[in-house]
PDB file of N, CA and C in Angstrom:
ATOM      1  N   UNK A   1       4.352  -3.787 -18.503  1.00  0.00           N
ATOM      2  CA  UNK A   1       4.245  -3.749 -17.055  1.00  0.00           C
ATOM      3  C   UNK A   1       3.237  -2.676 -16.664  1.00  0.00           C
ATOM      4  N   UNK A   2       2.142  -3.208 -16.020  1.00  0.00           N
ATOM      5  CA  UNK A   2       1.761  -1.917 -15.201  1.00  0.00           C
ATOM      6  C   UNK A   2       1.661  -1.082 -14.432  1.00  0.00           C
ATOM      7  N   UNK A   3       1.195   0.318 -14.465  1.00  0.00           N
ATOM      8  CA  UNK A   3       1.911   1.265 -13.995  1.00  0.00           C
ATOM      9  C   UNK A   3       1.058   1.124 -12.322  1.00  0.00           C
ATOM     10  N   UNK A   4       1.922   1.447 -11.060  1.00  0.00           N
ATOM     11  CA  UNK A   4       1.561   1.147  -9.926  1.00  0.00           C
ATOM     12  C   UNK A   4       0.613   2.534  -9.986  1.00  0.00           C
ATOM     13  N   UNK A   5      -0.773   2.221  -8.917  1.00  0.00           N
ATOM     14  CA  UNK A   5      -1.763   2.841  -8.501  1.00  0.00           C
ATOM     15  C   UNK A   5      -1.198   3.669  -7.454  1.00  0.00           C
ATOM     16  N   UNK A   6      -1.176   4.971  -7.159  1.00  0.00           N
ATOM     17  CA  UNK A   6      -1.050   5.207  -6.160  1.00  0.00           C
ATOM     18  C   UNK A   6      -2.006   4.932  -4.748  1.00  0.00           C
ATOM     19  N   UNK A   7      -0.943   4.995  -3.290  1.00  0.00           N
ATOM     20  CA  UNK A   7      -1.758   4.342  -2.583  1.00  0.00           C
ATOM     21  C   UNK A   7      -3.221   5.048  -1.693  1.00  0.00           C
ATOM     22  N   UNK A   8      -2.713   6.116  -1.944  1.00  0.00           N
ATOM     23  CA  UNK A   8      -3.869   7.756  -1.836  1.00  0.00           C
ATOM     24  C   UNK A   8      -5.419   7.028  -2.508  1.00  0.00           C
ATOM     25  N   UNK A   9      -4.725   6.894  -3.967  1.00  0.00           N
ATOM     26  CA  UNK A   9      -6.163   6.181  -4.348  1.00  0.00           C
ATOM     27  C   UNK A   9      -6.862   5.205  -4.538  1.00  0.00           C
ATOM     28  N   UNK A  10      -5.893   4.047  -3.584  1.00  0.00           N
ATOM     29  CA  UNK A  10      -6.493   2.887  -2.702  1.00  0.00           C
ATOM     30  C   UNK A  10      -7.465   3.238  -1.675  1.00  0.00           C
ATOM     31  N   UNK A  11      -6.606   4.098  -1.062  1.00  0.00           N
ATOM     32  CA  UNK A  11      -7.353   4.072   0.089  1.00  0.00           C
ATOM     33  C   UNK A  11      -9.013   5.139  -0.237  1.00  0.00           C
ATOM     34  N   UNK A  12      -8.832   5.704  -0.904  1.00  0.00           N
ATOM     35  CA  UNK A  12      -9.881   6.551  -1.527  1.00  0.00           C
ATOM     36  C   UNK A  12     -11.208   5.516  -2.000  1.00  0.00           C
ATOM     37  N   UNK A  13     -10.458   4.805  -2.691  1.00  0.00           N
ATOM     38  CA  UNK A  13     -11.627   3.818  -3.445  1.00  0.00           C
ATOM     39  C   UNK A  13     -12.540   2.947  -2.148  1.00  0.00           C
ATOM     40  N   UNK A  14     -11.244   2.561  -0.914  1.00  0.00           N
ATOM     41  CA  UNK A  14     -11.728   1.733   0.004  1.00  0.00           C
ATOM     42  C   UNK A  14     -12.876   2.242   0.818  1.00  0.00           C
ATOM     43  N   UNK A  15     -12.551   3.436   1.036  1.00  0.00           N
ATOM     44  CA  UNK A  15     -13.699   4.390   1.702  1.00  0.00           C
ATOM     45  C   UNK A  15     -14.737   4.495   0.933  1.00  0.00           C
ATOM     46  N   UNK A  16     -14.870   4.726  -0.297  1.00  0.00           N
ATOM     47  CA  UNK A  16     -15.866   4.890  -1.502  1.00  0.00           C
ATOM     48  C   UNK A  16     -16.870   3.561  -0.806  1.00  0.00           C
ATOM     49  N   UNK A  17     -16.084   2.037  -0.949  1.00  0.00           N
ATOM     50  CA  UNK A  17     -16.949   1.240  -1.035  1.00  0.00           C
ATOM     51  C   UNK A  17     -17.404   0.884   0.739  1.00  0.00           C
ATOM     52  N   UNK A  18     -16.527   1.276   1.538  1.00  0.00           N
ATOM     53  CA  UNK A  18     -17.168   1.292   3.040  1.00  0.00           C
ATOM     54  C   UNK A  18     -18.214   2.061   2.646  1.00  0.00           C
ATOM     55  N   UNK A  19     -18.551   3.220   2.468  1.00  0.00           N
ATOM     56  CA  UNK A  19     -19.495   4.118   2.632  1.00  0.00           C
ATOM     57  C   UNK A  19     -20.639   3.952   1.574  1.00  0.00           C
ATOM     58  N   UNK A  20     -20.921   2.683   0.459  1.00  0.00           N
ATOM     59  CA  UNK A  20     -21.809   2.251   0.100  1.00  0.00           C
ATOM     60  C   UNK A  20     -21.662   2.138  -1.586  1.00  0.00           C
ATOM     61  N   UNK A  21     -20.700   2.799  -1.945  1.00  0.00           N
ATOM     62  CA  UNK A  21     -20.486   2.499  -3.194  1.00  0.00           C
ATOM     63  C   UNK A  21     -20.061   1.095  -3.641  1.00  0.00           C
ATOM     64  N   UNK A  22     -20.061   0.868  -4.739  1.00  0.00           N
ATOM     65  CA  UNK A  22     -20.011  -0.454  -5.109  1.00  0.00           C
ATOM     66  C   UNK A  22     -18.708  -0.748  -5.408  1.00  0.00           C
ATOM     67  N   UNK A  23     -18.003  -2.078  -5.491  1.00  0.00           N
ATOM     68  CA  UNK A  23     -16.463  -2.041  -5.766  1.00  0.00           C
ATOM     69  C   UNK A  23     -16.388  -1.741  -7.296  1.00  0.00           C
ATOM     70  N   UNK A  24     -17.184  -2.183  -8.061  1.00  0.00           N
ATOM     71  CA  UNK A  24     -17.063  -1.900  -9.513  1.00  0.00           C
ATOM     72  C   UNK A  24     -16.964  -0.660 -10.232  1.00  0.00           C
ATOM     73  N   UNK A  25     -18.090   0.242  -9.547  1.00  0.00           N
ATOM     74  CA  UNK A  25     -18.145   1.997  -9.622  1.00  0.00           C
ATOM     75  C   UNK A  25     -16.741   2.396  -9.020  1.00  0.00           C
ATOM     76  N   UNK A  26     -16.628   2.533  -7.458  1.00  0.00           N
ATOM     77  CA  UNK A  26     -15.651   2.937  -7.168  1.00  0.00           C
ATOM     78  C   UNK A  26     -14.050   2.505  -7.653  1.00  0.00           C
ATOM     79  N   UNK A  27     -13.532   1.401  -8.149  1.00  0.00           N
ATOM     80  CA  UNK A  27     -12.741   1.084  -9.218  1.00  0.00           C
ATOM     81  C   UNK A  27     -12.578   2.127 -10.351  1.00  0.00           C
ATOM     82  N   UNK A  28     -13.574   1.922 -10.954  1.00  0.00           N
ATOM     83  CA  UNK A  28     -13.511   3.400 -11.999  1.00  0.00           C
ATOM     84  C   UNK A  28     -13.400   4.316 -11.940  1.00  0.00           C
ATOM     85  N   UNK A  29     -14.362   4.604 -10.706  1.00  0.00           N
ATOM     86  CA  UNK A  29     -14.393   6.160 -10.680  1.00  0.00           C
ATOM     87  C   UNK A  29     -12.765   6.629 -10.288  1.00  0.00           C
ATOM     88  N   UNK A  30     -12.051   6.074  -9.772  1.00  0.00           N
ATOM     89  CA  UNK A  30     -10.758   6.112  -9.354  1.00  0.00           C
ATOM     90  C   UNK A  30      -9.724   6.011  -9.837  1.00  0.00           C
ATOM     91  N   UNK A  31     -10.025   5.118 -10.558  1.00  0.00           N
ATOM     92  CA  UNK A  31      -8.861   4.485 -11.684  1.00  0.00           C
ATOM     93  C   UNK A  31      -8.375   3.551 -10.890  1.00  0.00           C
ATOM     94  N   UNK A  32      -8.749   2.523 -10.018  1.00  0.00           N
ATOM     95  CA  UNK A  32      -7.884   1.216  -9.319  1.00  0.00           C
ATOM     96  C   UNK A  32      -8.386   0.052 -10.104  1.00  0.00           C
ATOM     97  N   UNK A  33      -7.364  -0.765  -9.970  1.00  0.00           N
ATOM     98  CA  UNK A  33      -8.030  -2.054 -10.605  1.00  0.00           C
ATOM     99  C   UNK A  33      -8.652  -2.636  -9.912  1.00  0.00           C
ATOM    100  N   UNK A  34      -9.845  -2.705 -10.345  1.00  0.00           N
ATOM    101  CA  UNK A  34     -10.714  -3.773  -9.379  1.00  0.00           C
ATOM    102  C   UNK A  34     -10.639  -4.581  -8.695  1.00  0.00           C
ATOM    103  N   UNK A  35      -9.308  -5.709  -9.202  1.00  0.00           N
ATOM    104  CA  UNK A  35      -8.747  -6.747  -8.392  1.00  0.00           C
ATOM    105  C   UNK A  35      -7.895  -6.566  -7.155  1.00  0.00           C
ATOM    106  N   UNK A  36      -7.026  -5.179  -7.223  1.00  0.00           N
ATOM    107  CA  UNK A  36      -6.612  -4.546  -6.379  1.00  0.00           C
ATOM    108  C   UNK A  36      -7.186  -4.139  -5.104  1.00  0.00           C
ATOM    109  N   UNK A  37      -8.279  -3.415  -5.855  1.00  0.00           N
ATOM    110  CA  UNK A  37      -9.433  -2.936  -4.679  1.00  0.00           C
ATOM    111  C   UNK A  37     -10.021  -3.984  -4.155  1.00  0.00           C
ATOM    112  N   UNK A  38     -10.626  -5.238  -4.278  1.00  0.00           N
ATOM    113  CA  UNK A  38     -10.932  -6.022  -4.079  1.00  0.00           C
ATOM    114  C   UNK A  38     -10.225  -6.923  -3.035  1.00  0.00           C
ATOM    115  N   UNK A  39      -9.009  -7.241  -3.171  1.00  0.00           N
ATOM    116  CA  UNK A  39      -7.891  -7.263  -2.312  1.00  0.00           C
ATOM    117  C   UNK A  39      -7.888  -7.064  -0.727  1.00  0.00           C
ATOM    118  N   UNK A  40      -7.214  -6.089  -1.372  1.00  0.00           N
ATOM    119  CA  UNK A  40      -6.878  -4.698  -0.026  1.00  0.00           C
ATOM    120  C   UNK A  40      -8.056  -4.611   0.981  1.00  0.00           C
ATOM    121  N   UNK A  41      -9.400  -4.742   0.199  1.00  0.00           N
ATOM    122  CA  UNK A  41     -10.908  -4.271   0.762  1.00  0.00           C
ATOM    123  C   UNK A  41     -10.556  -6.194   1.819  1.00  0.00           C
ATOM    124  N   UNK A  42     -10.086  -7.112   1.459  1.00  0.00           N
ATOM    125  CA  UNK A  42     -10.385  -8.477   2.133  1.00  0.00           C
ATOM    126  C   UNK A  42      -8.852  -8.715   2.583  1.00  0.00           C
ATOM    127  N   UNK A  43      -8.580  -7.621   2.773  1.00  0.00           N
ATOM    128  CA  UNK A  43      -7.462  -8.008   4.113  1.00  0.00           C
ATOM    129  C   UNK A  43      -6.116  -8.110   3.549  1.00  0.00           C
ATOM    130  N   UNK A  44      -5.536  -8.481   1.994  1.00  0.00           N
ATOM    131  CA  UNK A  44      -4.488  -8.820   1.363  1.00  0.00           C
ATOM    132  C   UNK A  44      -3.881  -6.665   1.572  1.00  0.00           C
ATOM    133  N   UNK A  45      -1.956  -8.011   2.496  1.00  0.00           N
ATOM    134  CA  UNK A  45      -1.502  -6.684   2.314  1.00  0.00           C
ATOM    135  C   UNK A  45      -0.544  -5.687   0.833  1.00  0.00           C
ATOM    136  N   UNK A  46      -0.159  -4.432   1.370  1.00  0.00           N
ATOM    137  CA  UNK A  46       0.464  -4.193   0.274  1.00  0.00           C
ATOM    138  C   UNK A  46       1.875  -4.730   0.046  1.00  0.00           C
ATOM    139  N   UNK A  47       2.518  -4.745  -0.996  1.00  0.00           N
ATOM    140  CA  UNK A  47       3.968  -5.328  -1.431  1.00  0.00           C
ATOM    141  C   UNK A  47       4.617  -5.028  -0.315  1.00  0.00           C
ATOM    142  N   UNK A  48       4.547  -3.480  -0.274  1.00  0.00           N
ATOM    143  CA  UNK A  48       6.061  -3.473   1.061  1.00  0.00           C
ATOM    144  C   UNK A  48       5.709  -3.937   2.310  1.00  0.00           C
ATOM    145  N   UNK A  49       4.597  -3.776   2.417  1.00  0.00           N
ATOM    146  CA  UNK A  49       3.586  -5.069   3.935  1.00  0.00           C
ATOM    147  C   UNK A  49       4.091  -6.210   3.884  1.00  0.00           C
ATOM    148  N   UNK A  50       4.096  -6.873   2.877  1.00  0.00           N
ATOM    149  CA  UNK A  50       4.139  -8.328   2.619  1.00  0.00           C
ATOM    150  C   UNK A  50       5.804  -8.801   2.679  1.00  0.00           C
ATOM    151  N   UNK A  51       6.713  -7.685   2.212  1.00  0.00           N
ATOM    152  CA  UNK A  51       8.168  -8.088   2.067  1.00  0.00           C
ATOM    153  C   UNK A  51       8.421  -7.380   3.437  1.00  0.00           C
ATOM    154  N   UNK A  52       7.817  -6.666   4.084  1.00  0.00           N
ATOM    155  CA  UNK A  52       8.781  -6.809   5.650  1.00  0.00           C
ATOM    156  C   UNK A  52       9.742  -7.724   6.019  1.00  0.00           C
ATOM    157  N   UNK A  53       8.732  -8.725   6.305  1.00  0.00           N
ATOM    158  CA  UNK A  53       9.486  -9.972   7.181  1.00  0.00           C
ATOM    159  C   UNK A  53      10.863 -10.657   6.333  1.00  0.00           C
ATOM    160  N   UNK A  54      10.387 -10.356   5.222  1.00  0.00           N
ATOM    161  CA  UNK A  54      11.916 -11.233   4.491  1.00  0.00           C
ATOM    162  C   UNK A  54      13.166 -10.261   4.170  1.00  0.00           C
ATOM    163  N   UNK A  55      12.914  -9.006   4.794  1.00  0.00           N
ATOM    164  CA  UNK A  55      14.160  -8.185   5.088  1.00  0.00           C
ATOM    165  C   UNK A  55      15.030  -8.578   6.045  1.00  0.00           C
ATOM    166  N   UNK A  56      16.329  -8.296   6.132  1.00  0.00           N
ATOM    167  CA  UNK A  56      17.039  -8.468   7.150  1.00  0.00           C
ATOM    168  C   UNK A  56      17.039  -7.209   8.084  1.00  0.00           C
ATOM    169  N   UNK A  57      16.442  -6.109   8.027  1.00  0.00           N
ATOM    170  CA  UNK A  57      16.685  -4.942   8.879  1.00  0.00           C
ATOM    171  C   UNK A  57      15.627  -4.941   8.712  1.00  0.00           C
ATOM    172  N   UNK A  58      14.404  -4.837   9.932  1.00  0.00           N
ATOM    173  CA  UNK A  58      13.297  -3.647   9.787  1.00  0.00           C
ATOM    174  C   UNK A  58      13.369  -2.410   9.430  1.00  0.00           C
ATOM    175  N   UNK A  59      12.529  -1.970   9.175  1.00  0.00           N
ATOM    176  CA  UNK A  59      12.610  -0.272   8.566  1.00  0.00           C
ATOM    177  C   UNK A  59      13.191   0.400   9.685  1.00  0.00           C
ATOM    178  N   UNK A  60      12.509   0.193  11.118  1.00  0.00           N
ATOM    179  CA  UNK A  60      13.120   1.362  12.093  1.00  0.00           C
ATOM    180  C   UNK A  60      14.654   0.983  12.166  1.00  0.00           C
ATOM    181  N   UNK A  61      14.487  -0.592  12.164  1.00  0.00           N
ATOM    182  CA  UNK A  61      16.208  -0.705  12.375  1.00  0.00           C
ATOM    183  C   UNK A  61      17.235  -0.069  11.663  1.00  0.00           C
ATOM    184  N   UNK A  62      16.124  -0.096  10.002  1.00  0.00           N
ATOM    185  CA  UNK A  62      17.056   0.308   8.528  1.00  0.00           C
ATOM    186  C   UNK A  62      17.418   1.904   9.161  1.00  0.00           C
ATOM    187  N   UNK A  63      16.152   2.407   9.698  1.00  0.00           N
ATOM    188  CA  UNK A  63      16.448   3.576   9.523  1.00  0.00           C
ATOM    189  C   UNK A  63      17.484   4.534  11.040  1.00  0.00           C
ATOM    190  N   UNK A  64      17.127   3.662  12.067  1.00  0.00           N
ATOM    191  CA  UNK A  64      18.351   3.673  12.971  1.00  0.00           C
ATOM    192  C   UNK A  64      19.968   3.518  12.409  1.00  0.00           C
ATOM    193  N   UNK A  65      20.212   2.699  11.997  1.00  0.00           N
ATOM    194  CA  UNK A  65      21.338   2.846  11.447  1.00  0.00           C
ATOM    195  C   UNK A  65      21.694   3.721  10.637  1.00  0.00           C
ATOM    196  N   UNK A  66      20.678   4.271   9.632  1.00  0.00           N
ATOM    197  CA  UNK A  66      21.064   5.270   9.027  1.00  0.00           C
ATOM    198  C   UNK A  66      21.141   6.572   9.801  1.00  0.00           C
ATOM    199  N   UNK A  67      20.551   6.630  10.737  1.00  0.00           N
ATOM    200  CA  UNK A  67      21.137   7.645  11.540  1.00  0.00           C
ATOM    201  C   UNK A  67      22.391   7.768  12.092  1.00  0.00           C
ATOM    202  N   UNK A  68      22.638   6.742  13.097  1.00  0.00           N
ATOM    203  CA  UNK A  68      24.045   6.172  13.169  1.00  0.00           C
ATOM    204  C   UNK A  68      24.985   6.441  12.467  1.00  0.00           C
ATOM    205  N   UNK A  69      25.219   6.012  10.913  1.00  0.00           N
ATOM    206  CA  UNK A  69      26.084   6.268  10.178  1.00  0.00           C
ATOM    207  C   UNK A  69      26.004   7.724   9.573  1.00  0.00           C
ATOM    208  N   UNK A  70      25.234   8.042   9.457  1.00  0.00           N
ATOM    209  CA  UNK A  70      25.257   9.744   9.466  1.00  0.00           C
ATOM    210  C   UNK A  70      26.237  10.601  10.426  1.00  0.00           C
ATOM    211  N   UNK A  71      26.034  10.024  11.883  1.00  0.00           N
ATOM    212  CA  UNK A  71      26.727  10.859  12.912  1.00  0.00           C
ATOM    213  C   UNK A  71      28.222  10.346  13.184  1.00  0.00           C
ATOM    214  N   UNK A  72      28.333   9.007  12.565  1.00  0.00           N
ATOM    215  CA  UNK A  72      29.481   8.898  12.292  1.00  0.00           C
ATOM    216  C   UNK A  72      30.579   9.646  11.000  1.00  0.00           C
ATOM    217  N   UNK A  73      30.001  10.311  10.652  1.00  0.00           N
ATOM    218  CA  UNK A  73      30.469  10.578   9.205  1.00  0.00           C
ATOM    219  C   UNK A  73      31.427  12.272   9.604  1.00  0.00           C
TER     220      UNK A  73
END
């Protein structure tokens, strides 16, 4: 299995190639997988982007409630 990229150096690489670097250089120079960068750079979101919607709680909701049950406690 491979090991997840952090997303610091997604976004690092993405700027690399806005600002004129190439996706292939900036891949390396970074350590992202190219296909990754490549991705992300054409709009594909990230995992926890993508599994939102098939949660039953949104995050604020998730995390409302966890407040909630905190002050209940």
């Amino acid at each position: 299995m491979p090991i997840p990229t952090p997303e610091s150096a997604i976004q690092r690489a993405i700027l690399a190639v806005q600002a004129g670097e190439s996706e292939r250089v900036a891949s390396k120079r970074l350590k992202v997988p190219r296909a990754t960068l490549r991705d992300r750079i054409r709009g594909r979101p990230t995992r926890t982007e993508s599994k939102e919607s098939a949660r039953t709680l949104s995050s604020a909701q998730e995390e409302y409630l966890e407040t909630w049950a905190i002050r209940q406690a």
